[in-house]
Protein backbone atom coordinates (compact mmCIF):
# COMPACT_ATOMS: atom_id res chain seq x y z
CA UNK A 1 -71.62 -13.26 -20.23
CA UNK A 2 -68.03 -11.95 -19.36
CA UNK A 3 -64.98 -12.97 -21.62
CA UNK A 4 -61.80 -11.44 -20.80
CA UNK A 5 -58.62 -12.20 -22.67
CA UNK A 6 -54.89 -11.87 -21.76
CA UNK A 7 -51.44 -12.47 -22.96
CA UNK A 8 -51.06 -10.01 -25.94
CA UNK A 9 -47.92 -7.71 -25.95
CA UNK A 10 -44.65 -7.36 -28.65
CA UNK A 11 -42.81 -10.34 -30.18
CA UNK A 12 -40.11 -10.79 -32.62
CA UNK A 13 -41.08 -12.55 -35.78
CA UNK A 14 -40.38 -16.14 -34.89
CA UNK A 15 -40.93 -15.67 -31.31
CA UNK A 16 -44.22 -17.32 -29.32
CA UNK A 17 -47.09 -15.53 -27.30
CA UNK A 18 -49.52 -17.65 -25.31
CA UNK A 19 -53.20 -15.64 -25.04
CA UNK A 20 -55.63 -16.83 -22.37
CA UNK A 21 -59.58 -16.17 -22.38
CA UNK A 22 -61.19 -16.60 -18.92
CA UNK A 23 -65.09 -16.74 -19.48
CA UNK A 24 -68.36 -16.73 -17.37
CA UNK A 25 -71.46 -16.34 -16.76
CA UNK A 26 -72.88 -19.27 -19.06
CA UNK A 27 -72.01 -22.83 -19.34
CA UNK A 28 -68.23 -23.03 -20.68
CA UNK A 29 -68.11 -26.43 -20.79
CA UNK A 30 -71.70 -26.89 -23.35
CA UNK A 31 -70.28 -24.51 -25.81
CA UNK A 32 -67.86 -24.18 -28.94
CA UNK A 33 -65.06 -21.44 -28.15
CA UNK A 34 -63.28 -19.47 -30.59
CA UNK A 35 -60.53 -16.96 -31.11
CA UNK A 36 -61.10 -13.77 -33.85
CA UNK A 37 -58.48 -11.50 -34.90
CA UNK A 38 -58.95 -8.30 -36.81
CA UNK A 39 -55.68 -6.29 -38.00
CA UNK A 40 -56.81 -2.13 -39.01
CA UNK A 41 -58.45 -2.06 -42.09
CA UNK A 42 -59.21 -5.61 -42.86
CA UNK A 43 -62.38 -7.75 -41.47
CA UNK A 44 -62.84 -9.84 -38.15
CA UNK A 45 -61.17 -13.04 -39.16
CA UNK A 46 -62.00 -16.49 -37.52
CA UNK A 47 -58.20 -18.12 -36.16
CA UNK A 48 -59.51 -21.42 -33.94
CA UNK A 49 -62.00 -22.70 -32.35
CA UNK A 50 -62.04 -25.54 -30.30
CA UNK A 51 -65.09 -28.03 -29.18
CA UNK A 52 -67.25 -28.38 -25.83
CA UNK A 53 -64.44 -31.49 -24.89
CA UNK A 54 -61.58 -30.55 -26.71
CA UNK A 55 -61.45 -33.03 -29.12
CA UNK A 56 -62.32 -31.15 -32.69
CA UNK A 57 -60.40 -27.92 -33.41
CA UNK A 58 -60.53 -25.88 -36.70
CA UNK A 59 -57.63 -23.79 -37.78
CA UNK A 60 -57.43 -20.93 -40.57
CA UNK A 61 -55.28 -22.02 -42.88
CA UNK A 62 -52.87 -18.89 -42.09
CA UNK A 63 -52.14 -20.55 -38.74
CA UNK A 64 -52.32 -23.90 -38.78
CA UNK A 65 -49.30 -26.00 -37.42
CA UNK A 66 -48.38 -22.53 -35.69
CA UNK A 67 -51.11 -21.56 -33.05
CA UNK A 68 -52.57 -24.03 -30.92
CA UNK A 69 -56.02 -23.44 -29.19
CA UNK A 70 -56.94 -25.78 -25.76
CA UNK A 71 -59.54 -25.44 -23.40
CA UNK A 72 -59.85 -25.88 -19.42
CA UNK A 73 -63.13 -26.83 -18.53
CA UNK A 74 -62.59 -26.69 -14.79
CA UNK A 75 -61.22 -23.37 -14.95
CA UNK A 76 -63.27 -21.81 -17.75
CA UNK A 77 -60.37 -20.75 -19.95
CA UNK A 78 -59.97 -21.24 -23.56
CA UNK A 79 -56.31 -20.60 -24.45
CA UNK A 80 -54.39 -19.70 -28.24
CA UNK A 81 -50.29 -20.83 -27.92
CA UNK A 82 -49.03 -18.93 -30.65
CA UNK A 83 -45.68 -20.31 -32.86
CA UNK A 84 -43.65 -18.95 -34.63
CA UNK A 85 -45.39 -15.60 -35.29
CA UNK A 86 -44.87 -13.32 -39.00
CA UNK A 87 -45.76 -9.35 -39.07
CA UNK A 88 -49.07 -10.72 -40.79
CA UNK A 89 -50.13 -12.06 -37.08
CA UNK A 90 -50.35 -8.77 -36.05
CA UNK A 91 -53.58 -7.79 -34.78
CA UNK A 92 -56.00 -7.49 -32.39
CA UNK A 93 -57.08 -10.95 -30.65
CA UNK A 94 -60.82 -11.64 -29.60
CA UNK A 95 -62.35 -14.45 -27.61
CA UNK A 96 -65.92 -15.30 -28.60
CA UNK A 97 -68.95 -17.85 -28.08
CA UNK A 98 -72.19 -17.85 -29.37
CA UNK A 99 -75.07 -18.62 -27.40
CA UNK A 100 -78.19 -19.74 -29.48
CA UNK A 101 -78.15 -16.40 -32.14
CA UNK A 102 -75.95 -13.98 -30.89
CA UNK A 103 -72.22 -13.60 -30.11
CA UNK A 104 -70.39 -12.53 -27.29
CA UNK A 105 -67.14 -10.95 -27.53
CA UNK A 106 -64.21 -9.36 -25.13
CA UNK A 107 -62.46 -6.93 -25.25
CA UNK A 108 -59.25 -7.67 -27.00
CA UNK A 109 -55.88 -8.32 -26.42
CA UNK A 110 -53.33 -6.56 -28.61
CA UNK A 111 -50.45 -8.70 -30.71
CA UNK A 112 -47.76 -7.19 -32.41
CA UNK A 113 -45.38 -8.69 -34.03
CA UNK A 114 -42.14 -6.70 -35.17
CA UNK A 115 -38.57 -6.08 -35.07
């Protein structure tokens, strides 16, 4: 299993970032896909996830009608358009499945958010 995200870098509050996530090695297109952030000092937080068609998506409420998460089945990437990012977005981003009890996870992409 190989996940390895893109896209991170330094935005303006207000401005957008668009991460990528392009997995394999199992079966992308049987499996829920999620995004994780985890800023220094504070706990791995779940930001979106997104279902094996697309169809259901769950947001943390910190995010929601800001960051959109999609999904390209043909291409194995699971994507996070980010809105309207606040300092509080800052963190580092993680793309992650879980396949039957464990969790896979890549490496990171950072996000900061400043002016």
């Amino acid at each position: 299993v190989q996940l390895v995200e893109s896209g991170g870098g330094l935005v303006q509050p207000g401005g957008s970032l668009r991460l990528s996530c392009t997995a394999s090695g199992f079966a992308f297109s049987r499996l829920t896909m999620s995004w994780y952030r985890q800023a220094p000092g504070l706990e791995r937080e779940l930001v979106a996830r997104i279902t094996v068609a697309g169809v259901g998506t769950d947001y943390a409420d910190s995010v929601k009608g800001r960051f959109t998460i999609s999904r390209d089945n043909g291409k194995n990437t699971v994507s996070l358009q980010m809105d309207s990012l606040k300092p509080e977005d800052t963190a580092a981003y993680y793309c992650s499945v879980r396949i039957l009890l464990r969790t896979y996870w890549g490496q990171g992409t950072q996000v900061t958010v400043s002016s």
